[in-house]
Protein backbone atom coordinates (compact mmCIF):
# COMPACT_ATOMS: atom_id res chain seq x y z
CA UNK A 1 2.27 0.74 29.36
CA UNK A 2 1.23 -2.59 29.57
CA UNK A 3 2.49 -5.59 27.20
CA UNK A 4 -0.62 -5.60 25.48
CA UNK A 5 -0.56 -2.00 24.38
CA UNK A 6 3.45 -2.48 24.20
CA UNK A 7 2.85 -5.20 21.43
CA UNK A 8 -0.17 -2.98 19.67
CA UNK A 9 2.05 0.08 19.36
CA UNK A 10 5.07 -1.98 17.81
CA UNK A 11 6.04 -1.36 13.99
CA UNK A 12 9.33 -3.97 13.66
CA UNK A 13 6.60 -6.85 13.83
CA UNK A 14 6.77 -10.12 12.40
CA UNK A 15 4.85 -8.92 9.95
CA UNK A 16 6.07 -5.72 9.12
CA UNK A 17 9.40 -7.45 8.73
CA UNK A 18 8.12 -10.16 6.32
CA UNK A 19 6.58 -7.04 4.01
CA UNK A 20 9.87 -5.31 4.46
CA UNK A 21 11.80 -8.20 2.99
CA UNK A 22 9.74 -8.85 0.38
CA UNK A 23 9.68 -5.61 -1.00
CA UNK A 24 13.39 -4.81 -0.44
CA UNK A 25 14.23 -8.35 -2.92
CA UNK A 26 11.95 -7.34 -5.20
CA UNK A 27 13.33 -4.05 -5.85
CA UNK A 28 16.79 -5.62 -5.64
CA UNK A 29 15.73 -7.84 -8.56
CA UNK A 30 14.42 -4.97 -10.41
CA UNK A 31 17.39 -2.66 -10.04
CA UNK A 32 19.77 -5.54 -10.72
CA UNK A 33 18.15 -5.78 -13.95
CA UNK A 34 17.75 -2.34 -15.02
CA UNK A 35 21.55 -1.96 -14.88
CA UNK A 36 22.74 -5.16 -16.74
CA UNK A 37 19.98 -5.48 -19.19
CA UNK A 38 21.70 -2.91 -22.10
CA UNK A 39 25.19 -4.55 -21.51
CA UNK A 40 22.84 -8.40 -21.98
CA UNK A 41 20.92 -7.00 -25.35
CA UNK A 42 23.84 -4.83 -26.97
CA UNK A 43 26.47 -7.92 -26.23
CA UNK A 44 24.30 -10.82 -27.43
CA UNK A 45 21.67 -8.87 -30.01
CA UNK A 46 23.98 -6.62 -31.37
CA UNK A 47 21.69 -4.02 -31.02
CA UNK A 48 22.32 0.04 -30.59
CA UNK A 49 22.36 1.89 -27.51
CA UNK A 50 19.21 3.46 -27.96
CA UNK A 51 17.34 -0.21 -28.09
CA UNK A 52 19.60 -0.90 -25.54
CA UNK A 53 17.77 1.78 -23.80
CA UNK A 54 14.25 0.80 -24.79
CA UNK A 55 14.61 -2.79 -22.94
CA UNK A 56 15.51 -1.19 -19.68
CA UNK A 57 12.96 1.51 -19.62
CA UNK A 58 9.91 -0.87 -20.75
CA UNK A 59 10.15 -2.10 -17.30
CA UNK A 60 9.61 0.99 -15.79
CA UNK A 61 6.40 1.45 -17.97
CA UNK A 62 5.14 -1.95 -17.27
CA UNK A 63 5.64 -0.73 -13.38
CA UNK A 64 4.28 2.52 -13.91
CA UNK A 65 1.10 0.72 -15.95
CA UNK A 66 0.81 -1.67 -12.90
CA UNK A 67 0.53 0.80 -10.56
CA UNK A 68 -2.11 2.87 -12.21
CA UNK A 69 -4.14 -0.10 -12.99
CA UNK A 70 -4.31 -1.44 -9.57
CA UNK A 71 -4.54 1.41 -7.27
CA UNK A 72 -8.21 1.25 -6.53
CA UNK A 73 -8.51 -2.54 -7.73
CA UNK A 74 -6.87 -2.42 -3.79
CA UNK A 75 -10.14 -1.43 -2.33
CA UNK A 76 -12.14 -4.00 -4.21
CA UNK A 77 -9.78 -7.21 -3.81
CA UNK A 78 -7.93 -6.64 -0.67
CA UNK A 79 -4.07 -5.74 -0.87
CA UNK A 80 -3.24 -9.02 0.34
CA UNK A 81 -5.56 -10.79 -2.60
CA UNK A 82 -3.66 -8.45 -5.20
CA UNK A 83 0.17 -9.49 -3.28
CA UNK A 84 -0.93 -13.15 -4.39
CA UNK A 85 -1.96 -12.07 -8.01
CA UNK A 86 0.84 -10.43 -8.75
CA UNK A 87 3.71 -12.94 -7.46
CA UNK A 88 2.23 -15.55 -9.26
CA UNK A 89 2.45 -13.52 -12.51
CA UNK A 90 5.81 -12.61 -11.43
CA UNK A 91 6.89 -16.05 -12.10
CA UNK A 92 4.89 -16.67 -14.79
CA UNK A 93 6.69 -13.40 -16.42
CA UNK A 94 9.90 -14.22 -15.41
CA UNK A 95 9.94 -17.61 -16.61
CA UNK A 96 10.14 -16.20 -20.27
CA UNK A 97 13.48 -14.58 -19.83
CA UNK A 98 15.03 -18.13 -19.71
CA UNK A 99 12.87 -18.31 -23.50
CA UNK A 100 15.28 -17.78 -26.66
CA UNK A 101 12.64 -15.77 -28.48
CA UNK A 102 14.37 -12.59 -29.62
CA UNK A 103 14.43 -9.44 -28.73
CA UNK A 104 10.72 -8.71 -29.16
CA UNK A 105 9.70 -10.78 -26.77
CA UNK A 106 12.76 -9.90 -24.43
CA UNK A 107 10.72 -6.64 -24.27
CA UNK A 108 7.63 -7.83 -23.63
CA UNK A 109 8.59 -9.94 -20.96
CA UNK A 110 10.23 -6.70 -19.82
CA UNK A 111 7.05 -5.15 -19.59
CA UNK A 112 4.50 -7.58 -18.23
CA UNK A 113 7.35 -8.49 -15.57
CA UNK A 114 7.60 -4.79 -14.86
CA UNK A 115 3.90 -4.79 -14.37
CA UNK A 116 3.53 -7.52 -11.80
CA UNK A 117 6.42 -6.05 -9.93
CA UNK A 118 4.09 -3.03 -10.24
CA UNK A 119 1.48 -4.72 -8.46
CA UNK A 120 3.70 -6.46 -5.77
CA UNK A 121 4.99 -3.07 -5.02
CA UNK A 122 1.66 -1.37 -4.72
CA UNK A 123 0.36 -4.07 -2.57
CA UNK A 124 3.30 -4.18 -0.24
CA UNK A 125 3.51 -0.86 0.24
CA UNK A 126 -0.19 -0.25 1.49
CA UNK A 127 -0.14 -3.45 4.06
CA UNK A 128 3.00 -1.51 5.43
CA UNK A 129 1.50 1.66 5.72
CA UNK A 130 -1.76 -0.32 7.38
CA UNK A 131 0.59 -2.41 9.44
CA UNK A 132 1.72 0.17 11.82
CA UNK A 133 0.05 1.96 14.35
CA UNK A 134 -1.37 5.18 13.01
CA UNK A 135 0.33 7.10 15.47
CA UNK A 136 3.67 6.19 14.17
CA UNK A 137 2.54 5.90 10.85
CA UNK A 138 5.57 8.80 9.40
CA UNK A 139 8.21 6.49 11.40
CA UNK A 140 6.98 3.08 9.90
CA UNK A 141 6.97 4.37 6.41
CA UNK A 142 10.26 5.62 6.79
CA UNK A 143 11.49 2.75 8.11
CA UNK A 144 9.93 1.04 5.33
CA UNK A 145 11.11 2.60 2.59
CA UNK A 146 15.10 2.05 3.43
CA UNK A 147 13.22 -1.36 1.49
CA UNK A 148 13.93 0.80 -1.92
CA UNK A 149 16.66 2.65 -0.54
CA UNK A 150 18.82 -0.19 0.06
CA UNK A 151 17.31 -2.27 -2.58
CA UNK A 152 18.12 0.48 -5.59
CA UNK A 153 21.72 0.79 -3.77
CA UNK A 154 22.74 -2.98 -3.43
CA UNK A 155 21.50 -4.22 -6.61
CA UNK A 156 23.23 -1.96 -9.14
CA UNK A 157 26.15 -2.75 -7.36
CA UNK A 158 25.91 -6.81 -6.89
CA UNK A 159 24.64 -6.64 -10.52
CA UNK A 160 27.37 -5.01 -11.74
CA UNK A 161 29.55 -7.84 -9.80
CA UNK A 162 27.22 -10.79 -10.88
CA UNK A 163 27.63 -10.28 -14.54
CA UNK A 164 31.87 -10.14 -14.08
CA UNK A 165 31.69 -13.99 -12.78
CA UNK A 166 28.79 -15.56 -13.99
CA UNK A 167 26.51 -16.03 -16.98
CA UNK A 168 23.82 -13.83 -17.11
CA UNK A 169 20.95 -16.60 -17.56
CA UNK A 170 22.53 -17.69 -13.70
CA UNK A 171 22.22 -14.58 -12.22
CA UNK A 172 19.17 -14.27 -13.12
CA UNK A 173 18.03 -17.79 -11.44
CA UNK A 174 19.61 -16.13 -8.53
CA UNK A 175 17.19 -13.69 -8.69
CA UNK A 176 14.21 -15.97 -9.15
CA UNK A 177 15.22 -18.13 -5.98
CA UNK A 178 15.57 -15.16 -3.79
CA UNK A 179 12.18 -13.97 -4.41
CA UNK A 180 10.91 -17.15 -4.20
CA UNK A 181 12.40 -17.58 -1.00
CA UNK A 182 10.37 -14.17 0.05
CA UNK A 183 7.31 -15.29 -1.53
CA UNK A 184 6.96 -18.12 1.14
CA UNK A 185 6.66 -15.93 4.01
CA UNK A 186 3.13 -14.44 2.26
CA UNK A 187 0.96 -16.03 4.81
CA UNK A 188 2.95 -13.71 7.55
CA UNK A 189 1.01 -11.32 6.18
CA UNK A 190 -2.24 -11.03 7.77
CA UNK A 191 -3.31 -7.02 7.69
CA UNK A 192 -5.48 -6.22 4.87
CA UNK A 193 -7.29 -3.24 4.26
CA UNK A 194 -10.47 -2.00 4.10
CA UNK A 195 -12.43 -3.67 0.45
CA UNK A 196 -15.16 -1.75 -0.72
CA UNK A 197 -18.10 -3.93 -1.21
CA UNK A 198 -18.49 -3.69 -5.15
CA UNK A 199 -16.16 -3.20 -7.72
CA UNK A 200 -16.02 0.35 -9.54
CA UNK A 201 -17.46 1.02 -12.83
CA UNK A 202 -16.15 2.35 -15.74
CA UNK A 203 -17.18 5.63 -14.66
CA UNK A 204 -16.44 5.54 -10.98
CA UNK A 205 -12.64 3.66 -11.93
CA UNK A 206 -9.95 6.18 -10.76
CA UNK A 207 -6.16 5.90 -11.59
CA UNK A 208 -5.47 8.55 -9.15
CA UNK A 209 -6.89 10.13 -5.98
CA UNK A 210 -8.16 13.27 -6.52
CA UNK A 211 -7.47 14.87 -3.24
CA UNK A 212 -3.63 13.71 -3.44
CA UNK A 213 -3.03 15.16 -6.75
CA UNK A 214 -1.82 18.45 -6.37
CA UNK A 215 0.79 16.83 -3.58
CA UNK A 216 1.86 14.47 -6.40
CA UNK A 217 2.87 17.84 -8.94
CA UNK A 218 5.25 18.56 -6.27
CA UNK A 219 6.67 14.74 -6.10
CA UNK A 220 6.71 14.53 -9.98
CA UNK A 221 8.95 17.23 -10.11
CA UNK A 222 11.68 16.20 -7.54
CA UNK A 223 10.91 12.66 -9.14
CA UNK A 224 12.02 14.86 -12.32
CA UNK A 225 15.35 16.22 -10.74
CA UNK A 226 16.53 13.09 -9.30
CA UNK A 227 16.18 11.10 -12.56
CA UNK A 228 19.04 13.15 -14.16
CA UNK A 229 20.85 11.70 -11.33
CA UNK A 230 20.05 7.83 -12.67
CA UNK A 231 20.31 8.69 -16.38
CA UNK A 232 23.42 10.70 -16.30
CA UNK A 233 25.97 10.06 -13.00
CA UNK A 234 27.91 8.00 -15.11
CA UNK A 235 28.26 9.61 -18.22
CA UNK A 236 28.88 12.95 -15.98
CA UNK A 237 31.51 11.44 -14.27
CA UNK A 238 33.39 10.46 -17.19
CA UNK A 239 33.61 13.82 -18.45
CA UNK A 240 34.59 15.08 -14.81
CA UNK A 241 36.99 12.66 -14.83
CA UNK A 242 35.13 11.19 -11.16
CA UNK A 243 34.47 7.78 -12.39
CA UNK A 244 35.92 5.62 -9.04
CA UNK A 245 34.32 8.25 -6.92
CA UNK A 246 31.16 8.29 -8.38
CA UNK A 247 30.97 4.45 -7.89
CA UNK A 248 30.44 5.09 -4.19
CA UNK A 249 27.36 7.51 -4.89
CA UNK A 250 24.71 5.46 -4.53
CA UNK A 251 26.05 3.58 -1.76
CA UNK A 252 27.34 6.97 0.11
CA UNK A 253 23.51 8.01 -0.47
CA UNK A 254 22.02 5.13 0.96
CA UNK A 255 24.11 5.06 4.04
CA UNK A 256 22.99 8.73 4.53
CA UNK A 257 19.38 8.16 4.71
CA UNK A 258 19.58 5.25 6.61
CA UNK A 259 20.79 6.73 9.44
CA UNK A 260 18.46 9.55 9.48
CA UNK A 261 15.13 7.81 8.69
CA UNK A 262 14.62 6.71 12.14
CA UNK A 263 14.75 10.37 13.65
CA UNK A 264 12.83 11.68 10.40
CA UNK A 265 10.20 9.34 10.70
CA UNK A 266 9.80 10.16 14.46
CA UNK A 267 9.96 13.75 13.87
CA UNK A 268 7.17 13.64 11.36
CA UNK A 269 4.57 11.61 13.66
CA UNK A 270 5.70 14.11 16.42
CA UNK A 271 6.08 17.87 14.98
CA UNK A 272 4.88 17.27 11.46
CA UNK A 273 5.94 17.02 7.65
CA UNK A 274 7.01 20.92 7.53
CA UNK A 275 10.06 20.34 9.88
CA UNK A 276 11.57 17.51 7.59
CA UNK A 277 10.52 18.76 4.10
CA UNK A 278 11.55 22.29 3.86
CA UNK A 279 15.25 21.20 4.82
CA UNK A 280 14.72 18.23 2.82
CA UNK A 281 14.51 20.81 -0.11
CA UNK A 282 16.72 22.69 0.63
CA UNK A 283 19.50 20.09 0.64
CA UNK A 284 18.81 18.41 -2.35
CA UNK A 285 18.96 21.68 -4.22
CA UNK A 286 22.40 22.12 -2.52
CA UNK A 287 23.64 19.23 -3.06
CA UNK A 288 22.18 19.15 -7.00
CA UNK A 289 24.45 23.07 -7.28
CA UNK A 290 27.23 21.32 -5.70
CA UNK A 291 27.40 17.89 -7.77
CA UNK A 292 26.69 20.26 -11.23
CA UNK A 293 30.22 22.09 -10.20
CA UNK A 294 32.36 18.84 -8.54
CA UNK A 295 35.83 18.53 -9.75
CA UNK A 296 36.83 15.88 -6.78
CA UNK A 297 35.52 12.99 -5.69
CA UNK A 298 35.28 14.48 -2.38
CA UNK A 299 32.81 17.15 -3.76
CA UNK A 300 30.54 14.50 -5.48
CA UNK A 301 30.15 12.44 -2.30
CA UNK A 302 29.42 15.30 -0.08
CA UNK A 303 26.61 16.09 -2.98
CA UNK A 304 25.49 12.19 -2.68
CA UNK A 305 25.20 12.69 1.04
CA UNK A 306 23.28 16.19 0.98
CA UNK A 307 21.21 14.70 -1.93
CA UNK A 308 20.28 11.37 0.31
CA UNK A 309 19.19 13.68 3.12
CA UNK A 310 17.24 16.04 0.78
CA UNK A 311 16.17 13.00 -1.55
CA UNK A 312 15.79 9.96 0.09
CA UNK A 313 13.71 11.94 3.28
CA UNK A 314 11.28 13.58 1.12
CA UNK A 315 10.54 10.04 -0.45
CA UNK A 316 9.33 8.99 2.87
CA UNK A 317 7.69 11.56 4.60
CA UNK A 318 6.02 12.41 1.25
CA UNK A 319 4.56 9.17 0.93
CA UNK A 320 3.10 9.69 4.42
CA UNK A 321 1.56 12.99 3.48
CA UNK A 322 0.04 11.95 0.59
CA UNK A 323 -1.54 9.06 2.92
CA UNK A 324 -2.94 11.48 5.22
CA UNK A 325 -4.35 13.68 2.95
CA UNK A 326 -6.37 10.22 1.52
CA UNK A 327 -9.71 8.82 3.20
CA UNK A 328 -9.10 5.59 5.53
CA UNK A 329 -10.74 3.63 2.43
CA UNK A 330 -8.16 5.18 0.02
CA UNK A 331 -5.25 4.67 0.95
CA UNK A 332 -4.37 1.83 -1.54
CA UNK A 333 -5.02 4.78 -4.06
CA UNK A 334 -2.89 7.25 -2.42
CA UNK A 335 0.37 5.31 -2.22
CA UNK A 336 -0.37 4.46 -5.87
CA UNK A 337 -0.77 7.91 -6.85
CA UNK A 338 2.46 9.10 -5.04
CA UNK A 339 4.69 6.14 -6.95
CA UNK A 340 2.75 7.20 -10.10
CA UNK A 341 3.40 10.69 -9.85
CA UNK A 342 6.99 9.61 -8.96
CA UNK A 343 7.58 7.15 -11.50
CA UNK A 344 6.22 9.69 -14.24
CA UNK A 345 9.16 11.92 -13.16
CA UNK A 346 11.77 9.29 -12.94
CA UNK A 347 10.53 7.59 -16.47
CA UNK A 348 9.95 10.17 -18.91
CA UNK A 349 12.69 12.96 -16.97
CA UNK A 350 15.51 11.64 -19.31
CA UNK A 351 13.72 12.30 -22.32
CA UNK A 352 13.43 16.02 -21.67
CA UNK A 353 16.56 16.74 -19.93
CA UNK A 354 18.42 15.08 -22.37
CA UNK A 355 17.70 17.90 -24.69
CA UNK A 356 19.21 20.09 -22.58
CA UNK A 357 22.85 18.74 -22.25
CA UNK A 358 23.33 20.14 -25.40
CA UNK A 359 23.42 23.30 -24.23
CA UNK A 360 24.15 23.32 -20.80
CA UNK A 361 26.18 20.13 -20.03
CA UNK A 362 25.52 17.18 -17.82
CA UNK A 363 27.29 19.89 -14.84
CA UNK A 364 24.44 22.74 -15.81
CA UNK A 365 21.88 20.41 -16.12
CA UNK A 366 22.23 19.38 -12.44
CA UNK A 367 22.70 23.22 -11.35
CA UNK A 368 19.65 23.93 -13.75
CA UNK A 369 17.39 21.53 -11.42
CA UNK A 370 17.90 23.50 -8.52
CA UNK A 371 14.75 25.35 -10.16
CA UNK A 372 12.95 22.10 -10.30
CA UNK A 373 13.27 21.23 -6.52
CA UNK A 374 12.85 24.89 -5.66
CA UNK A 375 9.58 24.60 -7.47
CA UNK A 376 8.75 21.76 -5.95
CA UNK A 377 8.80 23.11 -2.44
CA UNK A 378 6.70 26.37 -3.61
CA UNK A 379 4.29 23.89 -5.04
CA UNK A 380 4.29 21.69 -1.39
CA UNK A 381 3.75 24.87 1.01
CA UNK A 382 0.91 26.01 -1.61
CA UNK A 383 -0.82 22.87 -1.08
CA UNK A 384 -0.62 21.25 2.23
CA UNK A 385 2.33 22.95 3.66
CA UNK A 386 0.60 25.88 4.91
CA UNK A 387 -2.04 23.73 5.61
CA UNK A 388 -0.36 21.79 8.12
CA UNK A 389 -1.13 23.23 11.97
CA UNK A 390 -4.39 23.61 11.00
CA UNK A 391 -4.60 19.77 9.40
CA UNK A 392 -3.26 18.47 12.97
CA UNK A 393 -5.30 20.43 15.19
CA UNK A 394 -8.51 18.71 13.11
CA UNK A 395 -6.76 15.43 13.41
């Protein structure tokens, strides 16, 4: 091979690297918050747990809102004109948390911040997938997406640590200068994707592709499993009695899937999404029976680890699925539609399952969600997983 064709067929570019770091800071930053917001509003607004609750989830509404928004808007601006936008309103937004303007406007900063992150996040993650060469496309997305993976693990945990020594208005200048810092490597970035040559109409506007739908039912609902995991670790392992040991999950979890995405990624672009997937499913819904019934920290950990395998794979290699299902021209829209369908899952889960600690505890509820990830896997082979041999002899 010569150097040329060497340098064409890298992923770990440059640019790929600048994208990488950018979008692992700024879901850092947004993690960081989510977990020391409620202790912030409770401590210096006096307010119940439930408000409490309200400030940290409006982010992941103004996200989800982004998202849904700007999916096509990709095609029409460029990915790279839409990164721009939405880091400048990133600032913009953020500046009002250093404002003293109550808690009504803490939650709408919370929002239109959680919106531009939306956008950032969008953009970032389609000059990634466009980045790479198309014939490695399952390995650069994996790679890619230890960007969230590490992200969602470090920042609850430095948060956590942050608020302990320093005031919270600091930490969150911390945050501002490390995105910042990011920000300036922008003109790295010189993939863009394909712009179609007139903007959409009312009519013709689409909030999500069509022909990656019925892949995104089958995301939602592992989306839906895994957000008992966010809303209710904690409050499980205080009733297990597996508080220290559950401390470690998320950074057992990410350690997991870090060390498999390179093989998984491979695999994919070589054999396939069937040979990662149906595992994938199957050890998350072990690992969800096996962290319902944990007594020892021992048993939750091993759960954390079969749950990053199952988990923290599918995120990847799904993403890349829903990508190839897509048209060249949308595949802004696709990765849109996957986080939508994701985020849907991950927002309003809590909501529902919450009703049904009640009856079966925060232990059954896990156990019960074996049926959602189950379901989930039914729903994949009924829409492209059958599919597949026959999708890759077309391609």
């Amino acid at each position: 091979m010569s150097r040329e064709m060497h340098q064409e067929n890298k992923i770990w570019t440059k640019e790929f690297l600048a994208i990488f770091m950018y979008h692992f800071i700024i879901m850092f930053s947004m993690y960081i918050s989510m977990v020391t917001i409620g202790s912030f509003v409770i401590d210096n607004y006096n307010a119940s747990a439930s408000t409490a609750g309200l400030v940290a989830s409006i982010f992941i509404v103004g996200v989800l809102i982004g998202r849904a928004l700007t999916g096509q808007q990709i095609n029409t601006v460029g990915a790279k004109h839409l990164l721009y936008i939405g880091t400048v309103m990133f600032f913009v937004t953020y500046s009002l948390y250093f404002i003293e303007g109550g808690l009504a406007l803490l939650i709408i900063t919370r929002f239109l911040n959680g919106f531009a992150t939306g956008l950032i996040s969008t953009a970032l993650n389609t000059l990634a997938t466009i980045s790479v060469p198309e014939n490695r496309r399952g390995e650069g997305i994996s790679y890619f997406s230890l960007s969230f993976v590490v992200g969602s693990a470090i920042g609850p945990f430095l948060g956590f640590f942050m608020m302990g020594i320093m005031p919270y208005n600091m930490m969150l200048l911390i945050i501002a200068v490390a995105v910042l810092l990011v920000a300036f490597t922008i003109p790295m970035i010189r993939t863009n994707n394909i712009k179609s040559p007139s903007k959409p109409t009312l009519k013709e506007f689409k909030v999500i592709d069509r022909q990656v739908l019925p892949m995104g039912v089958s995301i939602f609902f592992m989306g839906l499993a895994y957000a008992a995991i966010l809303s209710f670790l904690n409050l499980f392992a205080k009733e297990a009695n597996l508080v220290t040991a559950a401390s470690f999950f998320f950074i057992v979890y990410a350690i997991s899937i870090t060390f498999t995405r390179p093989f998984t990624g491979k695999l994919m672009d070589n054999r396939g999404a069937n040979i990662i997937l149906y595992p994938a499913f199957v050890l998350m819904a072990i690992g969800f029976f096996m962290l319902g019934g944990a007594t020892t920290g021992w048993a939750l950990l091993t759960a954390s680890v079969l749950i990053g395998l199952g988990y923290g794979n599918f995120q990847s290699i799904a993403q890349t699925v829903c990508v190839n299902i897509a048209t060249r021209e949308n595949v802004g829209l696709a990765t849109s539609t996957f986080f939508i369908m994701m985020e849907i899952g991950l927002g309003f889960g809590p909501a529902f399952l919450g009703l049904l600690v009640p009856s079966f505890g925060y232990g059954g509820v896990y156990q019960l969600l074996v049926l959602s990830i189950l379901l989930a896997m039914g729903i994949y082979f009924m829409v492209y997983g059958r599919y597949e041999s026959h999708r890759r002899e077309e391609s």
